[in-house]
C-alpha atoms as a PDB file:
ATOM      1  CA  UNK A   1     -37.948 -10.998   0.249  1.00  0.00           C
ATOM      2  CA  UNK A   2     -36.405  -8.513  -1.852  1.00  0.00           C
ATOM      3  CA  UNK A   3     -36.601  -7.595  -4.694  1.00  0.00           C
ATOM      4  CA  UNK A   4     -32.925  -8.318  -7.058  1.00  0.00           C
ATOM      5  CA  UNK A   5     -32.170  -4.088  -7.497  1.00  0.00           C
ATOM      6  CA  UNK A   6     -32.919  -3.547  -4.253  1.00  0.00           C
ATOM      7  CA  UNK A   7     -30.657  -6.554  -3.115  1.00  0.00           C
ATOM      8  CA  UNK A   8     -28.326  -6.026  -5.136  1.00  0.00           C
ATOM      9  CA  UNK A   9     -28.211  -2.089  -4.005  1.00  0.00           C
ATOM     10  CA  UNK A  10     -27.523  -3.072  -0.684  1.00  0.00           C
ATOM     11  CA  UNK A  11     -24.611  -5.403  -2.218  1.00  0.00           C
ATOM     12  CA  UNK A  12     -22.672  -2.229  -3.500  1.00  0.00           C
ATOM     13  CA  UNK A  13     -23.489  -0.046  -0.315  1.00  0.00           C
ATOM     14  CA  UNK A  14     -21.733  -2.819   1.951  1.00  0.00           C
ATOM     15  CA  UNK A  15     -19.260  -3.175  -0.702  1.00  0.00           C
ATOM     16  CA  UNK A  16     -18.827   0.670  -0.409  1.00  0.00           C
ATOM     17  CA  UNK A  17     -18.342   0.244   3.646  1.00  0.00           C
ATOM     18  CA  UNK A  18     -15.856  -2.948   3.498  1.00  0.00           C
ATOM     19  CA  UNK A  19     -14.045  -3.253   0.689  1.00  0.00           C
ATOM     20  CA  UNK A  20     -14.376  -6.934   0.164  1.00  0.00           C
ATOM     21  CA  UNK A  21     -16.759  -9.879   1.152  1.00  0.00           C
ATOM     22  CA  UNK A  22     -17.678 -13.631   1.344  1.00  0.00           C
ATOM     23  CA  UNK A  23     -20.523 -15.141  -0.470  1.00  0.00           C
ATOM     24  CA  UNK A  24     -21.433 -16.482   3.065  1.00  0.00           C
ATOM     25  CA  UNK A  25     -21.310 -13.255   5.378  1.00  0.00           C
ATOM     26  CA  UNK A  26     -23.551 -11.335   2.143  1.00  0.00           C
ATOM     27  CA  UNK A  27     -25.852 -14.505   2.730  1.00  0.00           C
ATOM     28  CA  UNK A  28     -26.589 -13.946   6.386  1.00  0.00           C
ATOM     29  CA  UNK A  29     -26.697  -9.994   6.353  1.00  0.00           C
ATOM     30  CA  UNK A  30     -29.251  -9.849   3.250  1.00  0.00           C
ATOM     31  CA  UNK A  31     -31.053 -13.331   4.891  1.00  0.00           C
ATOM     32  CA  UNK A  32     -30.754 -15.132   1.581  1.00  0.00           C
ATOM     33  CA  UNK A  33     -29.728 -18.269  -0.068  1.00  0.00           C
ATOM     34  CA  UNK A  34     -25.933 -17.819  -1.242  1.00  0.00           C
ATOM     35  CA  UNK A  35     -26.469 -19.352  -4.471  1.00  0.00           C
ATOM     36  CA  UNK A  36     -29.071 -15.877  -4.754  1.00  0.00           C
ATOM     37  CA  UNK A  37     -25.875 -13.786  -3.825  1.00  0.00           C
ATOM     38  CA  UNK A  38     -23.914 -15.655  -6.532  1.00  0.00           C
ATOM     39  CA  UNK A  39     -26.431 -15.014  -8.727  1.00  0.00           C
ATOM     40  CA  UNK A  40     -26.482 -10.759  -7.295  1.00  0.00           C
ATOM     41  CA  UNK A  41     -22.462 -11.127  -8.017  1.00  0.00           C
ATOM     42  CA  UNK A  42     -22.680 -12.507 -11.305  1.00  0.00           C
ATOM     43  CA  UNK A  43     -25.052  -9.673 -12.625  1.00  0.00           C
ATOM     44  CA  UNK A  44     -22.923  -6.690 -10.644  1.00  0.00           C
ATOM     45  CA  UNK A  45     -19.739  -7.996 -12.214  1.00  0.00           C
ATOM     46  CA  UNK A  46     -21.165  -8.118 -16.039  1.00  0.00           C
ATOM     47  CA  UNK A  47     -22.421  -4.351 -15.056  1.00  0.00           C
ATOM     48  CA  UNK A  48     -18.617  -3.495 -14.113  1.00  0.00           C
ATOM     49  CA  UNK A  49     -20.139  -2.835 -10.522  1.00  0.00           C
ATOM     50  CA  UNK A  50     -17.856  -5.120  -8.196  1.00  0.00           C
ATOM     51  CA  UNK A  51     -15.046  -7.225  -9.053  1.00  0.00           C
ATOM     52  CA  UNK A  52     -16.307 -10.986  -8.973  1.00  0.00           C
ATOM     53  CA  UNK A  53     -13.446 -12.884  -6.571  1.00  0.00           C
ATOM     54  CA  UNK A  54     -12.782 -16.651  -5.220  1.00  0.00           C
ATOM     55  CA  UNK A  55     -15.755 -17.002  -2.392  1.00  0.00           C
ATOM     56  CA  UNK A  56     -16.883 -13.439  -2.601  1.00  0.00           C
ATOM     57  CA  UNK A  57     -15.976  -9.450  -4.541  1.00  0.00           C
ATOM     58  CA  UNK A  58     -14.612  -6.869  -3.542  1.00  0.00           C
ATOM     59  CA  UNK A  59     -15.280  -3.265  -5.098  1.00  0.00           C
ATOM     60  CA  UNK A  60     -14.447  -2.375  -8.258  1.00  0.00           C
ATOM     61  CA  UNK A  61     -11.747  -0.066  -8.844  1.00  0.00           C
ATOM     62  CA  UNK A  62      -9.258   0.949 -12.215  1.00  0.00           C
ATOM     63  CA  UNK A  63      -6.193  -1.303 -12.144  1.00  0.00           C
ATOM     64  CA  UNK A  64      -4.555   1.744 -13.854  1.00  0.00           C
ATOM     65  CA  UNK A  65      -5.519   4.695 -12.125  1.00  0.00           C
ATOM     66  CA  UNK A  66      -3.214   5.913  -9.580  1.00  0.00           C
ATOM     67  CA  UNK A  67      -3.983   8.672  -7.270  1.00  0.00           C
ATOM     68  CA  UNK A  68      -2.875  12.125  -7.547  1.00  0.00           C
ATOM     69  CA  UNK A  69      -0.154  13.788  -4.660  1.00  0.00           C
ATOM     70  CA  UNK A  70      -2.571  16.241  -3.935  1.00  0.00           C
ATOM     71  CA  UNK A  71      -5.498  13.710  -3.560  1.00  0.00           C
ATOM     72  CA  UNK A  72      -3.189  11.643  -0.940  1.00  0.00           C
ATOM     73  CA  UNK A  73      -2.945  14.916   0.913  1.00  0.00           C
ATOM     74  CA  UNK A  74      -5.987  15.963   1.605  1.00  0.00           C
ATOM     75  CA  UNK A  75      -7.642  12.023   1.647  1.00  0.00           C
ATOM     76  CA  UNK A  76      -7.917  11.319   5.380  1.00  0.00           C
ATOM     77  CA  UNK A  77      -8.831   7.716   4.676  1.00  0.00           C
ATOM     78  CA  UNK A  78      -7.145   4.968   6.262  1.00  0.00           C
ATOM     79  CA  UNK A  79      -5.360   7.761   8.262  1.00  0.00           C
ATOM     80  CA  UNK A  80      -5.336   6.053  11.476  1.00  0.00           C
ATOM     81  CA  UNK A  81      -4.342   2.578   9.882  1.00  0.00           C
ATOM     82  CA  UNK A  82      -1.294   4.482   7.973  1.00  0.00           C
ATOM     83  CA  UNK A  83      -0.267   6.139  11.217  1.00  0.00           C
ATOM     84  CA  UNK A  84      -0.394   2.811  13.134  1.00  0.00           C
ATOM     85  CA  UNK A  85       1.609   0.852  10.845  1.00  0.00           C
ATOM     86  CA  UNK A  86       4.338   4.020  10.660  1.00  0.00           C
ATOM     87  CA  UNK A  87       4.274   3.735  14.358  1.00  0.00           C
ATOM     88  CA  UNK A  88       5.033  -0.211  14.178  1.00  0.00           C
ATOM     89  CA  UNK A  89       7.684   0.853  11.714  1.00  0.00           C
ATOM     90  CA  UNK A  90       9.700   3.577  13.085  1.00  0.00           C
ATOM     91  CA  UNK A  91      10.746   0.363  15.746  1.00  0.00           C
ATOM     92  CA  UNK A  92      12.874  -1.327  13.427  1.00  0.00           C
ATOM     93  CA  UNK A  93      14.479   1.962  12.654  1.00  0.00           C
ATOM     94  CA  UNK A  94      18.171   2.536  14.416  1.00  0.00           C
ATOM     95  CA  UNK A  95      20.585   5.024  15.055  1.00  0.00           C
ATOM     96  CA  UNK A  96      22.999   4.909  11.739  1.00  0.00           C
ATOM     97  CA  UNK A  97      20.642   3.767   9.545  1.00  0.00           C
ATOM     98  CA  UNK A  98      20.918   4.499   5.906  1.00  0.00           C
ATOM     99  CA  UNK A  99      16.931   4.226   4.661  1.00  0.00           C
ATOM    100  CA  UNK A 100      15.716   4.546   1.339  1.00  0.00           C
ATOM    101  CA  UNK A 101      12.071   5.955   1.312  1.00  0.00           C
ATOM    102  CA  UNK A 102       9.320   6.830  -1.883  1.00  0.00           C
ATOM    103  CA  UNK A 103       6.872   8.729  -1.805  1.00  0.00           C
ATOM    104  CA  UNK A 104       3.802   7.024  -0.234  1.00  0.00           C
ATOM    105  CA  UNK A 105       1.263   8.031   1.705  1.00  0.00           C
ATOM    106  CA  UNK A 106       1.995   5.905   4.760  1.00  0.00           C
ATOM    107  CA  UNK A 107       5.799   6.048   4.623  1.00  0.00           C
ATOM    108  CA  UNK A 108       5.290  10.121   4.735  1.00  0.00           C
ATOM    109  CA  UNK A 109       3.422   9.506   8.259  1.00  0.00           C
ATOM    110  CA  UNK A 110       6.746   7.967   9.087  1.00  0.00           C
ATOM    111  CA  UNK A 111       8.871  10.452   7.904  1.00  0.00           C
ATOM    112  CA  UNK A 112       6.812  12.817  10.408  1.00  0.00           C
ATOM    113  CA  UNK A 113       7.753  10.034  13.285  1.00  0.00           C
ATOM    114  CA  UNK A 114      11.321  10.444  12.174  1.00  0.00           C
ATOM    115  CA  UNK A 115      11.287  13.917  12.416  1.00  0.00           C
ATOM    116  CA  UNK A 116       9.459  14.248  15.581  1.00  0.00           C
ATOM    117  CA  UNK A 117      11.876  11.580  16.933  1.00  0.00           C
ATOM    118  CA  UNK A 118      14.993  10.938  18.606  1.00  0.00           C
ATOM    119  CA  UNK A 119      17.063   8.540  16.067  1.00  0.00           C
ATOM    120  CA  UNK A 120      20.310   9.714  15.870  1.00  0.00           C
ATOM    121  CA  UNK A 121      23.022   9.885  12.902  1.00  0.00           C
ATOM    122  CA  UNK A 122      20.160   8.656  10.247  1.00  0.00           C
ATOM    123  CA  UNK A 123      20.808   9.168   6.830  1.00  0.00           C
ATOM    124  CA  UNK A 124      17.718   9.301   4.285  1.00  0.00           C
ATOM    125  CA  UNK A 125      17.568   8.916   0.768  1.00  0.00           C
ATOM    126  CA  UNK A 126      14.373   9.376  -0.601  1.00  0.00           C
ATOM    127  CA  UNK A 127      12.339  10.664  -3.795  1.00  0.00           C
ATOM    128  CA  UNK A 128      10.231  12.818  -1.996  1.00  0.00           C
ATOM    129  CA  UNK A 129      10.133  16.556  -1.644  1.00  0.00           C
ATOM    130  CA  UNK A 130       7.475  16.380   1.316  1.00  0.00           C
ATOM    131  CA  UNK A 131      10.080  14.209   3.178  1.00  0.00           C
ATOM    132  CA  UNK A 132      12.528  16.784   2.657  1.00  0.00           C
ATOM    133  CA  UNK A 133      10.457  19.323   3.988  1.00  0.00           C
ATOM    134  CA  UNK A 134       9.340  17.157   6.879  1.00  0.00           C
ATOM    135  CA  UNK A 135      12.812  16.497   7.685  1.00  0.00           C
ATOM    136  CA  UNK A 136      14.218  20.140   7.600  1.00  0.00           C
ATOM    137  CA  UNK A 137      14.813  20.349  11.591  1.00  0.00           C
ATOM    138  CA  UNK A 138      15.938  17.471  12.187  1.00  0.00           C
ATOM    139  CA  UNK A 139      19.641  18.858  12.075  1.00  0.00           C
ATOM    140  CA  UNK A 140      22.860  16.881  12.603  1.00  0.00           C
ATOM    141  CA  UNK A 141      21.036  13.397  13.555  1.00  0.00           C
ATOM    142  CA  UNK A 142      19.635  13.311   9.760  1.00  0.00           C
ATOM    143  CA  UNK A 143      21.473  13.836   6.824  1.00  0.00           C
ATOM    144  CA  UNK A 144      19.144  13.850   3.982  1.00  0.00           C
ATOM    145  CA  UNK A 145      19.899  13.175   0.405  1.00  0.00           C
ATOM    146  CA  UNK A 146      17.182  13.890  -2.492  1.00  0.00           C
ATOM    147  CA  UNK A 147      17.026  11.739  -5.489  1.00  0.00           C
ATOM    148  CA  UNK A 148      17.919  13.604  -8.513  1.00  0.00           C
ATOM    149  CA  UNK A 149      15.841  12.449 -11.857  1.00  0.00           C
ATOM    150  CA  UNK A 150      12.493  13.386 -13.739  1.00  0.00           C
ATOM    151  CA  UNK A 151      10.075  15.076 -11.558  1.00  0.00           C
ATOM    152  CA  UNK A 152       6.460  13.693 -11.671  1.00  0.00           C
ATOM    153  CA  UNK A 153       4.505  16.898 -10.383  1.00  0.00           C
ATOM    154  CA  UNK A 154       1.084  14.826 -10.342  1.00  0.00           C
ATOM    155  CA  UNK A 155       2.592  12.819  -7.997  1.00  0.00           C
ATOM    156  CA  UNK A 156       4.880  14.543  -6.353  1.00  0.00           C
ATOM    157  CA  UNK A 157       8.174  12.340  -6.793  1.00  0.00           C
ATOM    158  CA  UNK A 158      11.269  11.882  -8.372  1.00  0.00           C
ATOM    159  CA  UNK A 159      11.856   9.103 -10.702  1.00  0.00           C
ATOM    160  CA  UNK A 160      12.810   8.194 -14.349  1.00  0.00           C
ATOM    161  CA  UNK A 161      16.158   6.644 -15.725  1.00  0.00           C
ATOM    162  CA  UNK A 162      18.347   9.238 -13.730  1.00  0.00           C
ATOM    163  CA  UNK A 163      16.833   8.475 -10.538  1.00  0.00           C
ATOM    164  CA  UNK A 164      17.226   4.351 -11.273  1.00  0.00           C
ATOM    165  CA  UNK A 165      20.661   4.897 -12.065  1.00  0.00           C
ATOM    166  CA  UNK A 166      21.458   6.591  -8.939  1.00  0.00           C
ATOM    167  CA  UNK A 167      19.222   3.840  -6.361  1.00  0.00           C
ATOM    168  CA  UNK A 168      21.482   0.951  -8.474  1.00  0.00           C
ATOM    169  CA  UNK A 169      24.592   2.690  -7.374  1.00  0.00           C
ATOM    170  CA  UNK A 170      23.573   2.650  -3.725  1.00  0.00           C
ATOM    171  CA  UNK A 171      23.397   0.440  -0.728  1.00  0.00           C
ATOM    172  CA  UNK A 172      21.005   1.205   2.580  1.00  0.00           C
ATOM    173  CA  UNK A 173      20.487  -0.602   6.082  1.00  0.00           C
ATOM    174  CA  UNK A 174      16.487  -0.350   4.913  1.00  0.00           C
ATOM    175  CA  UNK A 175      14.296   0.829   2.725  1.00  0.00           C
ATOM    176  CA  UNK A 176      10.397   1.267   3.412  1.00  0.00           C
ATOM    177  CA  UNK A 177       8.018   1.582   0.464  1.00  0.00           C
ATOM    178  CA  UNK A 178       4.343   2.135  -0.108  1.00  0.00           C
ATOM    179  CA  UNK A 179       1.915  -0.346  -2.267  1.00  0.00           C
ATOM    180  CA  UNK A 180      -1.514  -0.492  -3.895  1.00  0.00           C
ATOM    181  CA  UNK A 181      -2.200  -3.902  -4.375  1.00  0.00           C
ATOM    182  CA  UNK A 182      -1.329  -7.818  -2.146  1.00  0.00           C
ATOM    183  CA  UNK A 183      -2.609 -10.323  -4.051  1.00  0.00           C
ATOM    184  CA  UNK A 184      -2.798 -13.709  -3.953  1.00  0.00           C
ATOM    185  CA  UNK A 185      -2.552 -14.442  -7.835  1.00  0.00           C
ATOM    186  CA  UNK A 186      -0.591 -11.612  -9.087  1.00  0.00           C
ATOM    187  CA  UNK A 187       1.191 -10.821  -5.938  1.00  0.00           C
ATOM    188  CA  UNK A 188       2.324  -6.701  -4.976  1.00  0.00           C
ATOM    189  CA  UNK A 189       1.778  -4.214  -7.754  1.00  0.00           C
ATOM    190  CA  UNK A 190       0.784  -0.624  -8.460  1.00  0.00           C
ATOM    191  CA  UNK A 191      -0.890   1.293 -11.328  1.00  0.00           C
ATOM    192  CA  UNK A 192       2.595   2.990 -12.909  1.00  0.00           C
ATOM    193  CA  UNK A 193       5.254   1.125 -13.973  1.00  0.00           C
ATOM    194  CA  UNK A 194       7.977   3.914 -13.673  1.00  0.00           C
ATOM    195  CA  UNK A 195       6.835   3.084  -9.307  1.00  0.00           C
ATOM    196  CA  UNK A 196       7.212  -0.441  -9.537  1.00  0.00           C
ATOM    197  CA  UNK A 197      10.517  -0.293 -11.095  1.00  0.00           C
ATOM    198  CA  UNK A 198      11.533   2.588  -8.286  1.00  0.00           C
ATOM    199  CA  UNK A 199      10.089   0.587  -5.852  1.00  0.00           C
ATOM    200  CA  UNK A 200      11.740  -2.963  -6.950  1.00  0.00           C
ATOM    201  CA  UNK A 201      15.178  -1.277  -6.927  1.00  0.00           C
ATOM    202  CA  UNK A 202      14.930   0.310  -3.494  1.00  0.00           C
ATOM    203  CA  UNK A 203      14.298  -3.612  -2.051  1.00  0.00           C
ATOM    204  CA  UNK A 204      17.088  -4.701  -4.685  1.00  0.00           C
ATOM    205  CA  UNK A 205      19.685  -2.247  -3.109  1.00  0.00           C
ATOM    206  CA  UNK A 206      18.549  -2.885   0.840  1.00  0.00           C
ATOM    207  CA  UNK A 207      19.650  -5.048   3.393  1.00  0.00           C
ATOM    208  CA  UNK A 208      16.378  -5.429   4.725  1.00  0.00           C
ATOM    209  CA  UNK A 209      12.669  -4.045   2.883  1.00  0.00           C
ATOM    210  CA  UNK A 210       9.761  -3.245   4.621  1.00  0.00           C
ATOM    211  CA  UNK A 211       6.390  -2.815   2.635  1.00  0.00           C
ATOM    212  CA  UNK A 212       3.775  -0.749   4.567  1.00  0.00           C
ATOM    213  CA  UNK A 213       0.219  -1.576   3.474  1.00  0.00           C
ATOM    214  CA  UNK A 214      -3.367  -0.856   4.910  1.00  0.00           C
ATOM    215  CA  UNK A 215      -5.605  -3.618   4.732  1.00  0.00           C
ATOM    216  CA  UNK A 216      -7.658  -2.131   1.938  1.00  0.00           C
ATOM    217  CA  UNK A 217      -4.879  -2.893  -0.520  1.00  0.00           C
ATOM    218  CA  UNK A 218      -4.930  -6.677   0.388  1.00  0.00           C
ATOM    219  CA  UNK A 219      -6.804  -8.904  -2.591  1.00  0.00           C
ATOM    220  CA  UNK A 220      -6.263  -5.702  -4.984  1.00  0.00           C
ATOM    221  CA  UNK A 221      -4.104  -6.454  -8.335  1.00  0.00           C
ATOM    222  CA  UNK A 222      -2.787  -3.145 -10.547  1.00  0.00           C
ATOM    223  CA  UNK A 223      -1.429  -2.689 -14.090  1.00  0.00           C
ATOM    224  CA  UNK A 224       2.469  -3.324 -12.852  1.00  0.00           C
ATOM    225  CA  UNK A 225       3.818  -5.857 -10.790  1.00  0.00           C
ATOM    226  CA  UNK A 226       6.427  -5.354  -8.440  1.00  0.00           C
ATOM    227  CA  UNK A 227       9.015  -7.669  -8.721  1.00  0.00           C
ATOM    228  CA  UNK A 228      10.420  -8.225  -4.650  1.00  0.00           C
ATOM    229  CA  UNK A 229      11.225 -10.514  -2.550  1.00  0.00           C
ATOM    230  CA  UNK A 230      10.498  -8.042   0.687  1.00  0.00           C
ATOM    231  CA  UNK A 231      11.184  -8.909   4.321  1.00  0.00           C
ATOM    232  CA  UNK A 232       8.671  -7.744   6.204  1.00  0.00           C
ATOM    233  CA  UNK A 233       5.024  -6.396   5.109  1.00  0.00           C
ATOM    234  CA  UNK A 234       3.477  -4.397   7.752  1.00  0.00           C
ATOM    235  CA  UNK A 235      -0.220  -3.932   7.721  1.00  0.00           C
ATOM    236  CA  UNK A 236      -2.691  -2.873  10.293  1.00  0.00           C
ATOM    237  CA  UNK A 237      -5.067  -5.634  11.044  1.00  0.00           C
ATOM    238  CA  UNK A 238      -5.628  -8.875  10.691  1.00  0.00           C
ATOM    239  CA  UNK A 239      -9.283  -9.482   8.662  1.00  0.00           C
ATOM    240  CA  UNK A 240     -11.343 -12.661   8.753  1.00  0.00           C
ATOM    241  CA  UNK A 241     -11.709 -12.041   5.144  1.00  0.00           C
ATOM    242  CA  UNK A 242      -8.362 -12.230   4.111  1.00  0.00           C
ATOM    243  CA  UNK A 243      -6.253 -14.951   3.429  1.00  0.00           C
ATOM    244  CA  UNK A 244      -2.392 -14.567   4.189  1.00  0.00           C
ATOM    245  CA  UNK A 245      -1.247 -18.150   4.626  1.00  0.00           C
ATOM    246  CA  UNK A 246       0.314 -17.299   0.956  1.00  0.00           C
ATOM    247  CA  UNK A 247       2.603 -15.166   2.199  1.00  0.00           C
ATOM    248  CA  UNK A 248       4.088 -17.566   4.445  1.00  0.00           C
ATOM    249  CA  UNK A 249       7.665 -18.277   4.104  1.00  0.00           C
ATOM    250  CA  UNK A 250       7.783 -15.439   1.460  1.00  0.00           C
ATOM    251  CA  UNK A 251       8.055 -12.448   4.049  1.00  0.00           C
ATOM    252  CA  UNK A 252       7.313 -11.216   7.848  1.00  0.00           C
ATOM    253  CA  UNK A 253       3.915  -9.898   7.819  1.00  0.00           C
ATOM    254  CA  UNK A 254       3.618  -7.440  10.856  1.00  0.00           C
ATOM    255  CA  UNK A 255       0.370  -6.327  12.181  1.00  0.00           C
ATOM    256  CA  UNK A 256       0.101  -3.053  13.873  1.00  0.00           C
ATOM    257  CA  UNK A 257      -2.680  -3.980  15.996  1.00  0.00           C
END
């Protein structure tokens, strides 16, 4: 018997904890009727609290605001998740493989696979300086070639009209790119367009594409859509909450778990 603040409190702090949830799961853990939590959801979505979704929300967030190099760096969150799905990925890697790579959080926590690794005769071609770096003792089993183009310093990556240019003119065995947002209704997107368009022409000029994607970026949307058909999307865990009978037919999905 709560009061609606204090209900709706509680609402934000799971929201805070999960990401996401169903009408129905909010029902049982607060011990109220759902049309109540419809009613909680209604009100926290006209204060710009949560984002109001099909059977549930999930918490709010800027469909625009991407986050800074530095900020990925030093943000341990989903750290484990990242370095399980790089794990799952560095398998599909094989000696003489050209790869394109951005910059991305997780795909970084593969470069540190590759360089810890024993692939041999890899060639990488990526947009990222910390790959670079990662990558300097790897020696004769990994040439690496860095994108040449406008230099974002906020986040820490090459891109621009140069760097396009250059991605159209190649061809790789596999390219492995980062994402913010899996969504049903809008599909895979990110808050800069100058990424999606970097990212879209990495899949364009691969063989085979491999998004890697936490969990917490499934039922997210951004400001830019990335245009790909990709062939595998590999993601940490499967979660009850989360519908991915969509993707079906449309990609692998992989889960590192």
């Amino acid at each position: 018997n709560m009061f609606p603040e204090e209900r709706q409190k509680k609402i934000i702090g799971i929201l805070d904890e999960q990401k996401s949830v169903r009408v129905a799961e909010l029902s049982k853990m607060l011990e109220t009727s759902e049309v109540t939590i419809r009613r909680d959801l209604e009100e926290l979505d006209k204060q710009n609290k949560l984002i109001r979704i099909h059977g549930g929300a999930m918490s709010a967030y800027s469909v625009g605001k991407a986050i800074s190099a530095p900020e990925l760096i030093s943000n341990a969150k989903c750290i484990e998740e990242k370095r399980a799905i790089s794990k799952l990925a560095y398998e599909y890697i094989d000696d003489y493989d050209t790869i394109l790579m951005d910059s991305s959080s997780t795909v970084y926590e593969l470069v540190k696979l590759i360089a810890a690794g024993t692939k041999r005769n890899l060639i990488i071609v990526t947009t990222s300086p910390l790959a670079v770096t990662a990558l300097k003792d790897k020696g004769d089993n990994c040439k690496v070639i860095m994108l040449g183009g406008e230099f974002n310093y906020t986040h820490n990556t090459v891109e621009g009209y140069m760097a396009a240019c250059l991605i159209k003119d190649m061809r790789a065995d596999k390219c492995f790119f980062g994402i913010n947002g899996i969504d049903e209704s809008f599909g895979y997107s990110t808050p800069r367009p100058v990424d999606a368009e970097m990212k879209t022409l990495m899949a364009a000029s691969s063989v085979h594409s491999f998004m890697l994607a936490d969990s917490t970026k499934f039922g997210k949307s951004y400001f830019a859509k990335v245009n790909v058909e990709v062939d595998y999307i590999i993601t940490d865990a499967r979660l009850e909450r989360v519908s991915y009978s969509w993707l079906e037919g449309k990609t692998t999905l992989l889960f590192a778990e």
